[in-house]
N, C-alpha and C. Protein backbone atom coordinates (compact mmCIF):
# COMPACT_ATOMS: atom_id res chain seq x y z
N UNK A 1 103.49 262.68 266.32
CA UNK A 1 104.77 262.03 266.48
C UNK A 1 105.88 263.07 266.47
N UNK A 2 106.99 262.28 267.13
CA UNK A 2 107.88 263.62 267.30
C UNK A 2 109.15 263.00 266.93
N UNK A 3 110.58 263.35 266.43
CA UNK A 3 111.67 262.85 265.80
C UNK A 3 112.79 263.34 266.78
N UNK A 4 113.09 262.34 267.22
CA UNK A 4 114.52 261.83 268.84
C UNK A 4 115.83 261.85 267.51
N UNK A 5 117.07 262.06 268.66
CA UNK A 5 117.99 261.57 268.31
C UNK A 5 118.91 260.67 270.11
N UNK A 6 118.82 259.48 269.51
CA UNK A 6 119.10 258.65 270.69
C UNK A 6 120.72 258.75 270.53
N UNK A 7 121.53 258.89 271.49
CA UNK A 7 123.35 258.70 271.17
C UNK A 7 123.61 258.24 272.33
N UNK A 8 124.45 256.84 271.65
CA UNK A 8 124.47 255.95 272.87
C UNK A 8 126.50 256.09 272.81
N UNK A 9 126.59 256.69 274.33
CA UNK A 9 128.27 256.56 274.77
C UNK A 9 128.51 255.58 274.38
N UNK A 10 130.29 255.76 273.65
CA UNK A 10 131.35 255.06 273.76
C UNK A 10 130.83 253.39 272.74
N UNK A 11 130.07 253.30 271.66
CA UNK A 11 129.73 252.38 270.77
C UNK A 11 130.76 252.18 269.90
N UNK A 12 131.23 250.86 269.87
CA UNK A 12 131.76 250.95 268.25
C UNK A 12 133.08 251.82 268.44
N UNK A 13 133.86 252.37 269.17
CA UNK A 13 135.31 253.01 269.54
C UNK A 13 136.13 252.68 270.42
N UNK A 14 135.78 251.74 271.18
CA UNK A 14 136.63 250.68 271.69
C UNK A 14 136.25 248.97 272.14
N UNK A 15 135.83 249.11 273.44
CA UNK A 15 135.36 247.24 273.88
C UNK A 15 133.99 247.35 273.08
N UNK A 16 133.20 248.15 273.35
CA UNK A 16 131.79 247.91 272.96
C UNK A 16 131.14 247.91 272.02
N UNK A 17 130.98 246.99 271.37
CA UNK A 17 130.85 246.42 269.69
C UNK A 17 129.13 246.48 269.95
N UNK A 18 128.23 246.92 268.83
CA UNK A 18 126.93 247.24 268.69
C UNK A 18 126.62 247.31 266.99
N UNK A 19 126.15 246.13 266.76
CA UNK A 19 125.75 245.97 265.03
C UNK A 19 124.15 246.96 264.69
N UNK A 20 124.79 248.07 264.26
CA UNK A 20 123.27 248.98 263.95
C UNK A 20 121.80 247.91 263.36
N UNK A 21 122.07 247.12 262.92
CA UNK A 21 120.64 246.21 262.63
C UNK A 21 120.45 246.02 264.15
N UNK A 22 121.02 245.38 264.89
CA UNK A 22 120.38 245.70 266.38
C UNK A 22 120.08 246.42 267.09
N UNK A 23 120.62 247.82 267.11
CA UNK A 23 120.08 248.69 267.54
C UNK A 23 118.72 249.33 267.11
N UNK A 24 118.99 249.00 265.81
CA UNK A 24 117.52 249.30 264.92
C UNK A 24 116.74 248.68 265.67
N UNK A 25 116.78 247.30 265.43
CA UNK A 25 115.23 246.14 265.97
C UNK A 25 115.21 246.61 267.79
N UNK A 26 115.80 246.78 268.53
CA UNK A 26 115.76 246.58 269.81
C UNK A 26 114.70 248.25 270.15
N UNK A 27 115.37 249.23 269.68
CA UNK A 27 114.54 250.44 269.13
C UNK A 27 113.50 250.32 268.52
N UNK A 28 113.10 249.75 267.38
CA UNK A 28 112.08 249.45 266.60
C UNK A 28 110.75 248.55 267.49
N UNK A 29 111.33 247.48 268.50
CA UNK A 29 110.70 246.60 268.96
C UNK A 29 110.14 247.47 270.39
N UNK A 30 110.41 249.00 270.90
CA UNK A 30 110.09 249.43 271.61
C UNK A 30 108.83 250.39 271.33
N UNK A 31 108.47 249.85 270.26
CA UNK A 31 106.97 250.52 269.54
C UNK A 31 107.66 251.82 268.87
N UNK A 32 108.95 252.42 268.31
CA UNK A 32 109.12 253.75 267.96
C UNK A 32 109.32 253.26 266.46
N UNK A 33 109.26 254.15 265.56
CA UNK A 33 108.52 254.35 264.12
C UNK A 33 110.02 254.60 263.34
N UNK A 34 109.85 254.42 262.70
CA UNK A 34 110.75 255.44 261.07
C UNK A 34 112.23 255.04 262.07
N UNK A 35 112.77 254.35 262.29
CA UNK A 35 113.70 253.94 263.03
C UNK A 35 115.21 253.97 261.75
N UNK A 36 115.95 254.79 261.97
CA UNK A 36 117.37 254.66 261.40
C UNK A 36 118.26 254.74 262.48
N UNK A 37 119.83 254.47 261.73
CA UNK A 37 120.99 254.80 262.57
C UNK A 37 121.70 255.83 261.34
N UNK A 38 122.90 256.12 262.26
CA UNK A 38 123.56 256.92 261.22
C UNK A 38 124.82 256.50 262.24
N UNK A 39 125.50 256.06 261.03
CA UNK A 39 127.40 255.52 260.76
C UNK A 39 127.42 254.76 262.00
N UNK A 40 128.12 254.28 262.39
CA UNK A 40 128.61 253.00 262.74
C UNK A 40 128.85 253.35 264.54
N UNK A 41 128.27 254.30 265.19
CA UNK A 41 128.66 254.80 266.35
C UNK A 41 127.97 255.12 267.28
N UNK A 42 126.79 254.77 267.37
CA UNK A 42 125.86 254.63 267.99
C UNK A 42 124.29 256.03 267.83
N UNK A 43 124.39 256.55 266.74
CA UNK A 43 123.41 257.31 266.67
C UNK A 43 122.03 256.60 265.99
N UNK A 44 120.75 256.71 266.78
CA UNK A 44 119.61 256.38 266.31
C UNK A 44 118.46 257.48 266.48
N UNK A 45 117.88 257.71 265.13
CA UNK A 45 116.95 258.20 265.34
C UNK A 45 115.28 258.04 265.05
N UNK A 46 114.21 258.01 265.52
CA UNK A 46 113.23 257.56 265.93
C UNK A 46 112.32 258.69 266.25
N UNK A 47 110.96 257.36 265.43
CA UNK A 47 109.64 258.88 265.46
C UNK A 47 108.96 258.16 266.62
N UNK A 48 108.62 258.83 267.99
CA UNK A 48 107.45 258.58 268.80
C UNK A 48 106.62 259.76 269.37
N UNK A 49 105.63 259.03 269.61
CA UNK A 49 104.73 260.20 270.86
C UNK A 49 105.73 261.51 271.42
N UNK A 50 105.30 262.16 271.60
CA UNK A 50 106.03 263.03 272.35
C UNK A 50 106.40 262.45 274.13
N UNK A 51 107.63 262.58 274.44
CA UNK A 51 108.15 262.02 275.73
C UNK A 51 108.94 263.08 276.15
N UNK A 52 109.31 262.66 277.43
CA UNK A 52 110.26 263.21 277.92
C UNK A 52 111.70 262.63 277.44
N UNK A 53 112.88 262.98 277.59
CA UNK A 53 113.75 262.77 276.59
C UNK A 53 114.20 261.71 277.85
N UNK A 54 114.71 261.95 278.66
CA UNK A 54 114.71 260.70 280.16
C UNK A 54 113.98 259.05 279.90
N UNK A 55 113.11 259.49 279.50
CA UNK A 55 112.14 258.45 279.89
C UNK A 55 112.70 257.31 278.01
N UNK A 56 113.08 258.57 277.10
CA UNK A 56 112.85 257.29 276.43
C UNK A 56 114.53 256.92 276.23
N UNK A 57 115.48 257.74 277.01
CA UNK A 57 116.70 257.37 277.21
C UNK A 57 117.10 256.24 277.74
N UNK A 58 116.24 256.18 279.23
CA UNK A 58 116.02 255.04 279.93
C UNK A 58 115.41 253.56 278.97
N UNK A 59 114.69 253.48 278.55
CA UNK A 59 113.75 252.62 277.83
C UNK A 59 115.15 251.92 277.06
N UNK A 60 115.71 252.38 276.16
CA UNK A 60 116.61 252.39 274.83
C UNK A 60 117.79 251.70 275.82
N UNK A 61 118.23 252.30 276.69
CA UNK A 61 119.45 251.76 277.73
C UNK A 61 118.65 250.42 278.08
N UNK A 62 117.62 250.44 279.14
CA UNK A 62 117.55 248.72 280.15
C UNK A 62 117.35 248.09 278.62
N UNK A 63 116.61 248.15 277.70
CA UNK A 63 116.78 247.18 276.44
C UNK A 63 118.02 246.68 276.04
N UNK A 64 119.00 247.83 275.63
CA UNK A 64 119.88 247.01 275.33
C UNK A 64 120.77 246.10 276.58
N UNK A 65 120.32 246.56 277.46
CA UNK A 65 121.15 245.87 279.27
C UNK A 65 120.37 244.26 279.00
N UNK A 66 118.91 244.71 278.75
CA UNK A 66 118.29 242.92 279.23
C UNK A 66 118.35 242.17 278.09
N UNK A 67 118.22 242.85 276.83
CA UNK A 67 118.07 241.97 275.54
C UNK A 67 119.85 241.58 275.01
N UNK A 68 120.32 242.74 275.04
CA UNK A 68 122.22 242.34 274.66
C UNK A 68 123.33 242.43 275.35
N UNK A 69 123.06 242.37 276.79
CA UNK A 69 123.64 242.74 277.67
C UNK A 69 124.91 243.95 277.94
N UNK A 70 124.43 245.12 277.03
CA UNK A 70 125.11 246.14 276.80
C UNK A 70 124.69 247.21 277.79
N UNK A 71 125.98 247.55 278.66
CA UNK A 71 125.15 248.75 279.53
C UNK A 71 125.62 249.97 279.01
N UNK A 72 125.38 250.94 277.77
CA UNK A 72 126.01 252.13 277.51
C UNK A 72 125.14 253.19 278.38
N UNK A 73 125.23 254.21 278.78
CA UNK A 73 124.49 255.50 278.64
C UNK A 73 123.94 255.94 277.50
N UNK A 74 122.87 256.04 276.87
CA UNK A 74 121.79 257.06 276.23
C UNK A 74 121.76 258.09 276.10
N UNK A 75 121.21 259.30 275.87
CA UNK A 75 121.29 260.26 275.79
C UNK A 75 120.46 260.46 274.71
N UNK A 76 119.16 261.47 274.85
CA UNK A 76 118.17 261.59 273.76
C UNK A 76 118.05 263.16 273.64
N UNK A 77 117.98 263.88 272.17
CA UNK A 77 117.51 265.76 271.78
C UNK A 77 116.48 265.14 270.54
N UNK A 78 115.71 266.12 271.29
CA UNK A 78 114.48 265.68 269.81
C UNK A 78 115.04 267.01 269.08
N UNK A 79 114.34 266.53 267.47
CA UNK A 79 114.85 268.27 266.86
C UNK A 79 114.67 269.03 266.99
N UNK A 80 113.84 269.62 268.04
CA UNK A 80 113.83 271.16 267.91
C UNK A 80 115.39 271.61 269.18
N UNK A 81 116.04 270.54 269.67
CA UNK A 81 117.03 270.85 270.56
C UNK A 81 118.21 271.10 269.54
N UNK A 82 118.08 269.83 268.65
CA UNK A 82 119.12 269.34 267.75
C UNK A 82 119.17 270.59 267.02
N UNK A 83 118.34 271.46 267.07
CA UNK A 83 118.14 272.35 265.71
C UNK A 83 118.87 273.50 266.24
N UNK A 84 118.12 273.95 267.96
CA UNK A 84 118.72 274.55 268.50
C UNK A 84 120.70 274.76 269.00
N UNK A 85 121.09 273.72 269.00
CA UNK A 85 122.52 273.15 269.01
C UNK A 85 122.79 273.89 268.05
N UNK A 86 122.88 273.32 266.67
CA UNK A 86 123.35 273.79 265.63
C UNK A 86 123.37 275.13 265.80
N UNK A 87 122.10 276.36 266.34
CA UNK A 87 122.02 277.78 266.09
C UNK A 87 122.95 278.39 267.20
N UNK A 88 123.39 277.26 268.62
CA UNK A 88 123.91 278.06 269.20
C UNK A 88 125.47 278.05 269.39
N UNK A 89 125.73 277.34 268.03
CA UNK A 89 127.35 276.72 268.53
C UNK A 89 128.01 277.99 267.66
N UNK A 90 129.13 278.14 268.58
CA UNK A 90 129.33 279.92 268.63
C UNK A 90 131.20 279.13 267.68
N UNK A 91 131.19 278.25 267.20
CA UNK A 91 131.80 278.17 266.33
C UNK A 91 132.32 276.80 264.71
N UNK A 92 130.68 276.74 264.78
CA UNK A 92 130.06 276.63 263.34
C UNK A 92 130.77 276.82 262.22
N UNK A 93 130.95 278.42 261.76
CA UNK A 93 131.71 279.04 260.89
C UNK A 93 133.20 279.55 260.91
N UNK A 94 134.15 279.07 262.09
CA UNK A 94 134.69 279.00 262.06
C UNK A 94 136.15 278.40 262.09
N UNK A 95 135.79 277.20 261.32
CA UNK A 95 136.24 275.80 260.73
C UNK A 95 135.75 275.07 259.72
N UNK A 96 136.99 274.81 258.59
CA UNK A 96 136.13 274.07 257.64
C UNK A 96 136.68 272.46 257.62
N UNK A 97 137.35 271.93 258.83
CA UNK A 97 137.42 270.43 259.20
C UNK A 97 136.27 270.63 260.26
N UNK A 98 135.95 269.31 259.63
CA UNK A 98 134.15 269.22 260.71
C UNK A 98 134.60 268.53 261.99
N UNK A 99 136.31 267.70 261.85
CA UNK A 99 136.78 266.73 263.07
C UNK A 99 137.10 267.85 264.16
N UNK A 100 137.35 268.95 263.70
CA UNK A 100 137.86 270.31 264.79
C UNK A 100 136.51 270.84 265.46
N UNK A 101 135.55 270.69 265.40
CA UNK A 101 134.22 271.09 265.83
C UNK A 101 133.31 270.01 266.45
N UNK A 102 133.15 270.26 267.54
CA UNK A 102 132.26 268.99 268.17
C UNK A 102 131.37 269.45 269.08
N UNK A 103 130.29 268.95 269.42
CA UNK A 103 129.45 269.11 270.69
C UNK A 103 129.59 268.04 271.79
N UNK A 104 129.90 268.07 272.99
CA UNK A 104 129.36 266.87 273.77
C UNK A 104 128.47 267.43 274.11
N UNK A 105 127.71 266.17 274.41
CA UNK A 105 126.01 266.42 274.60
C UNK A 105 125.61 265.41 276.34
N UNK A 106 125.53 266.68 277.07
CA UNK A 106 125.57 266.23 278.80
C UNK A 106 123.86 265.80 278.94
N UNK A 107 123.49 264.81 280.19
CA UNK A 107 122.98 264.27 280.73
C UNK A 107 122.20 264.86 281.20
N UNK A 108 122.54 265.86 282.21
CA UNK A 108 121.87 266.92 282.70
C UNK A 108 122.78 268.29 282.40
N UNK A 109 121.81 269.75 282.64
CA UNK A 109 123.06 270.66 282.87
C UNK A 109 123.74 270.83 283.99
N UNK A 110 125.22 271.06 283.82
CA UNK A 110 125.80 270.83 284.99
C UNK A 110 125.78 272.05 286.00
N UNK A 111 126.51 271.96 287.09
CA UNK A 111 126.35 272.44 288.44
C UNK A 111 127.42 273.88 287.61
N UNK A 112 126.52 274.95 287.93
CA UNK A 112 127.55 276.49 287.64
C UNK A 112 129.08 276.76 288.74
N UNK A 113 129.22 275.93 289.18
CA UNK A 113 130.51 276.00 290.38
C UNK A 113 131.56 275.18 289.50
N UNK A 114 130.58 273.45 288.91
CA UNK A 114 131.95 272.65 288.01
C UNK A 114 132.07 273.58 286.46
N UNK A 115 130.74 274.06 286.36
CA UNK A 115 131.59 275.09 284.54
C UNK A 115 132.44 276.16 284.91
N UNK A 116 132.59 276.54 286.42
CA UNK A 116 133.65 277.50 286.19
C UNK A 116 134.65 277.21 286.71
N UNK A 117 135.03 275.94 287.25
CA UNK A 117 136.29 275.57 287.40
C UNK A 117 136.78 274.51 286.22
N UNK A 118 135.86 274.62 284.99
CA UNK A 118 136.28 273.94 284.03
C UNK A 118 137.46 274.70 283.50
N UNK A 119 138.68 273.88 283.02
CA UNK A 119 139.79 274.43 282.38
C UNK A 119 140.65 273.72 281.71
N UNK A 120 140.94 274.45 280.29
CA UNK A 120 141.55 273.54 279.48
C UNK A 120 143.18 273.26 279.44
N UNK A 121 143.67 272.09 279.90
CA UNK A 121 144.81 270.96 280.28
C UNK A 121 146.01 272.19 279.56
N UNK A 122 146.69 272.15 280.50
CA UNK A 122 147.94 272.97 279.76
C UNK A 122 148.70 272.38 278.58
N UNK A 123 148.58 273.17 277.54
CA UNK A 123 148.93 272.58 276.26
C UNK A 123 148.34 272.22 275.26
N UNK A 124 146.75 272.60 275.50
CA UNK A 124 145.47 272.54 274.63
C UNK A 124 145.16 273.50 273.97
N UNK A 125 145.55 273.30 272.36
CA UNK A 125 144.73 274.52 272.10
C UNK A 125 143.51 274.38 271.33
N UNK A 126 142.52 274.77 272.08
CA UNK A 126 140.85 274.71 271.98
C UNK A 126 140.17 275.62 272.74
N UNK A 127 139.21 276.34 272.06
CA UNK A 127 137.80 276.47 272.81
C UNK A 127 136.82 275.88 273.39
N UNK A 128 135.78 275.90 274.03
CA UNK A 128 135.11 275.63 274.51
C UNK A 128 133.91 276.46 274.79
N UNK A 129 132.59 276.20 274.66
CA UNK A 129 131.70 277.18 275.58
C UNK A 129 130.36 275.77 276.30
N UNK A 130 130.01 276.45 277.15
CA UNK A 130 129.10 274.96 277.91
C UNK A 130 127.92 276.08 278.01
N UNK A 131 127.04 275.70 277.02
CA UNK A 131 125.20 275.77 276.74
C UNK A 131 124.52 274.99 277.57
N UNK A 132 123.86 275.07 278.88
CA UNK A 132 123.19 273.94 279.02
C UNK A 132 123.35 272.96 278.81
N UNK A 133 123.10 271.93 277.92
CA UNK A 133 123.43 270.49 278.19
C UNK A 133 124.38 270.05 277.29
N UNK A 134 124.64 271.10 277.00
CA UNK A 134 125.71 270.47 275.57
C UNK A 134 127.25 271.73 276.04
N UNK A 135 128.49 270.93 275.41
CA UNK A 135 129.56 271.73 275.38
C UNK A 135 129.96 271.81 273.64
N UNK A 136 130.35 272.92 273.81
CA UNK A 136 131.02 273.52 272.11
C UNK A 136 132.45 273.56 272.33
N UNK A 137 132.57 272.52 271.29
CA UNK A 137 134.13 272.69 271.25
C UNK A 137 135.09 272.84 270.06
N UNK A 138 135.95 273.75 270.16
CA UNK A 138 136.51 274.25 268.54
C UNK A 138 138.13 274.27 269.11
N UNK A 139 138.49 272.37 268.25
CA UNK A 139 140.41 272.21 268.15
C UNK A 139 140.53 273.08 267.47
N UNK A 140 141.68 273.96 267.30
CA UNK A 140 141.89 275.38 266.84
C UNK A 140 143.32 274.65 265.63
N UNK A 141 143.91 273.65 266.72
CA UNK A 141 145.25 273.01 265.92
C UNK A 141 144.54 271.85 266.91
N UNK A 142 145.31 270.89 266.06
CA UNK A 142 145.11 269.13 266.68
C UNK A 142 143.83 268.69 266.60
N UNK A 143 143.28 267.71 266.95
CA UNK A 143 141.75 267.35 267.09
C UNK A 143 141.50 266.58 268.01
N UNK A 144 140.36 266.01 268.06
CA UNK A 144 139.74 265.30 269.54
C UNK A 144 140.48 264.02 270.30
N UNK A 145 141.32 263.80 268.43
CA UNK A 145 141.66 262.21 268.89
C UNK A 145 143.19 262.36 269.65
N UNK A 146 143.60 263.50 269.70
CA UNK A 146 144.87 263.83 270.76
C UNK A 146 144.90 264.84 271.72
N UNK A 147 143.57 264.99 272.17
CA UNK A 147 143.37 265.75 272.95
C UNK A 147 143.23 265.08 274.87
N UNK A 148 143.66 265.88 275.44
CA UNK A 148 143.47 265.51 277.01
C UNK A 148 142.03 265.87 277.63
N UNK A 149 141.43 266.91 276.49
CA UNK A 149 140.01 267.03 276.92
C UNK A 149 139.01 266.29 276.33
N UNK A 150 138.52 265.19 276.62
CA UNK A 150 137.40 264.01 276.14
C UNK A 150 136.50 263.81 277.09
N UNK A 151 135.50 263.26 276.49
CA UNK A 151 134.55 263.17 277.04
C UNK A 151 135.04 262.78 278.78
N UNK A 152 135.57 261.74 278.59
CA UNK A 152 136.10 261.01 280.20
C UNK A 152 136.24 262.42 280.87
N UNK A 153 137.04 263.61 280.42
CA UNK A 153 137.27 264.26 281.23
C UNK A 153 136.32 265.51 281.69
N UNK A 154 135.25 265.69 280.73
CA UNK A 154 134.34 266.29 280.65
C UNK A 154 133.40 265.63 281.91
N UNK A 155 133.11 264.28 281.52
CA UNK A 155 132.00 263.78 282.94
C UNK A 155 132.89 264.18 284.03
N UNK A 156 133.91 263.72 284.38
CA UNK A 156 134.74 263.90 285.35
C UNK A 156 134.89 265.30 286.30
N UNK A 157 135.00 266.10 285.28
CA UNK A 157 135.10 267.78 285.48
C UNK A 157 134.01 268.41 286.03
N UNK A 158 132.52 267.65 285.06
CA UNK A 158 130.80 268.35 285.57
C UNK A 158 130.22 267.25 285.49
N UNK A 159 130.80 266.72 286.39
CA UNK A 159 129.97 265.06 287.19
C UNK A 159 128.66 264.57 286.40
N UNK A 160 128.31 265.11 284.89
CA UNK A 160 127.46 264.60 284.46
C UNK A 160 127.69 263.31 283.36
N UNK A 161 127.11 262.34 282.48
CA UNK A 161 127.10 261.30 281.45
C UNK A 161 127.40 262.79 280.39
N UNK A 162 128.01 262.03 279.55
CA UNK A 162 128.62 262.67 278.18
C UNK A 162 129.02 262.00 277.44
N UNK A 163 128.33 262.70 275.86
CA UNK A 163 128.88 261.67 274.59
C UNK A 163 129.13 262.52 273.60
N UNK A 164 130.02 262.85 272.81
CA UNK A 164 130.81 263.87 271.82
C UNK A 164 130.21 263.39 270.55
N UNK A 165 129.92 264.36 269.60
CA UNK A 165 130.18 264.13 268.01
C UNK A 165 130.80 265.14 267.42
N UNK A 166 131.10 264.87 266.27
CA UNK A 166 131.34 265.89 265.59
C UNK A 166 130.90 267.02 264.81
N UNK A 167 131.18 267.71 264.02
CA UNK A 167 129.91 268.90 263.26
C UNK A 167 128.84 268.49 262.65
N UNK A 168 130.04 267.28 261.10
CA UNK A 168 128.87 266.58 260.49
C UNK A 168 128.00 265.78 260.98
N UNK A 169 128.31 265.06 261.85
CA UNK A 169 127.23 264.45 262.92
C UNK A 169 126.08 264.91 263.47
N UNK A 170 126.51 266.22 263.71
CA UNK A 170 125.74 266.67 264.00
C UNK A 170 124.71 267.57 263.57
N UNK A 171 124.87 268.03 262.25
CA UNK A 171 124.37 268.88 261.10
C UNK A 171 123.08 267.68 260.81
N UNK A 172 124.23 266.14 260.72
CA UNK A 172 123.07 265.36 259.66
C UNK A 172 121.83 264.85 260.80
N UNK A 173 122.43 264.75 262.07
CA UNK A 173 121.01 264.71 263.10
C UNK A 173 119.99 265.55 263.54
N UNK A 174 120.81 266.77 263.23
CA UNK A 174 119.94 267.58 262.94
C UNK A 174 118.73 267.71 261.62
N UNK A 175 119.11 267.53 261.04
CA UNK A 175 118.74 267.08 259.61
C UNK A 175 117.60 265.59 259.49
N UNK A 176 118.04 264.82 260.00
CA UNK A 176 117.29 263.67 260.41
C UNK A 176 116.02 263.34 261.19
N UNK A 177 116.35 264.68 262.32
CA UNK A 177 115.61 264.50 263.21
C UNK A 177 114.60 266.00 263.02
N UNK A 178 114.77 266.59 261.91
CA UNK A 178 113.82 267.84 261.28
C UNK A 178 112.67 267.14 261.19
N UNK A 179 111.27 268.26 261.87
CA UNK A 179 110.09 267.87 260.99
C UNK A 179 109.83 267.82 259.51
């Protein structure tokens, strides 16, 4: 068995209301094991077979489409990705608000033509670096929730699905989703 972290876009932060006991059972009822959530925003994590991370992204999405008629995007890192994230975010240690530090975590990796015409909105002050499927991002001043760079603008920018967390979020899925 192998330990997923499922993160389903945009839950629970504006129209799209999702009671974690349902996400549990609808997950749980897809044969996957040791089934938790963590906080109120759409993170689930789950022990199965080893998969492709696609396949059980897909699965977790048409469920909640046919059983609750919720269409979010998915997005699945088993831990050894989750683990990897954590080792490669090039600014980890340098912040001790965890809301100033975030990963979005992309769909696919994007096209090397949209990461280099990626650029941050005049008047932003943040870093950024884009790893493969994930972006690192470090508010330097301000944080995500007044920022012009969000996820929306992230898919938008590298035409891929994207869903943001934060450090601790991401420390504890990491953590969760450890052998």
């Amino acid at each position: 068995m192998a330990r997923y972290a499922a993160l389903l876009r945009g839950v629970n932060v504006g129209t799209t209301r999702l009671a974690m006991a349902d996400l549990r059972r609808v997950v749980a009822d897809l044969g996957h094991t040791d089934v938790k959530t963590y906080l109120q925003s759409g993170n689930v994590v789950l022990s199965s077979p080893p998969a492709r991370a696609e396949t059980l992204a897909e699965g977790i999405a048409k469920r909640l489409a046919d059983e609750l008629g919720l269409r979010v995007p998915v997005l699945v890192r088993d831990g050894g990705e989750l683990a990897a994230v954590v080792a490669a975010n090039p600014y980890a240690g340098r912040q001790d608000d965890p809301t100033r530090v975030l990963v979005t975590f992309l769909s696919a990796a994007p096209e090397p033509a949209r990461v280099g015409e990626l650029a941050v909105p005049a008047g932003e002050d943040l870093e950024y670096a884009v790893t493969g499927r994930e972006v690192h991002l470090h508010y330097r001043t301000g944080n995500y929730g007044r920022t012009k760079f969000t996820t929306a603008y992230l898919e938008k920018k590298l035409g891929v699905v994207a869903t943001a967390r934060n450090w601790k979020s991401v420390l504890a899925l990491r953590d969760l989703t450890a052998d």
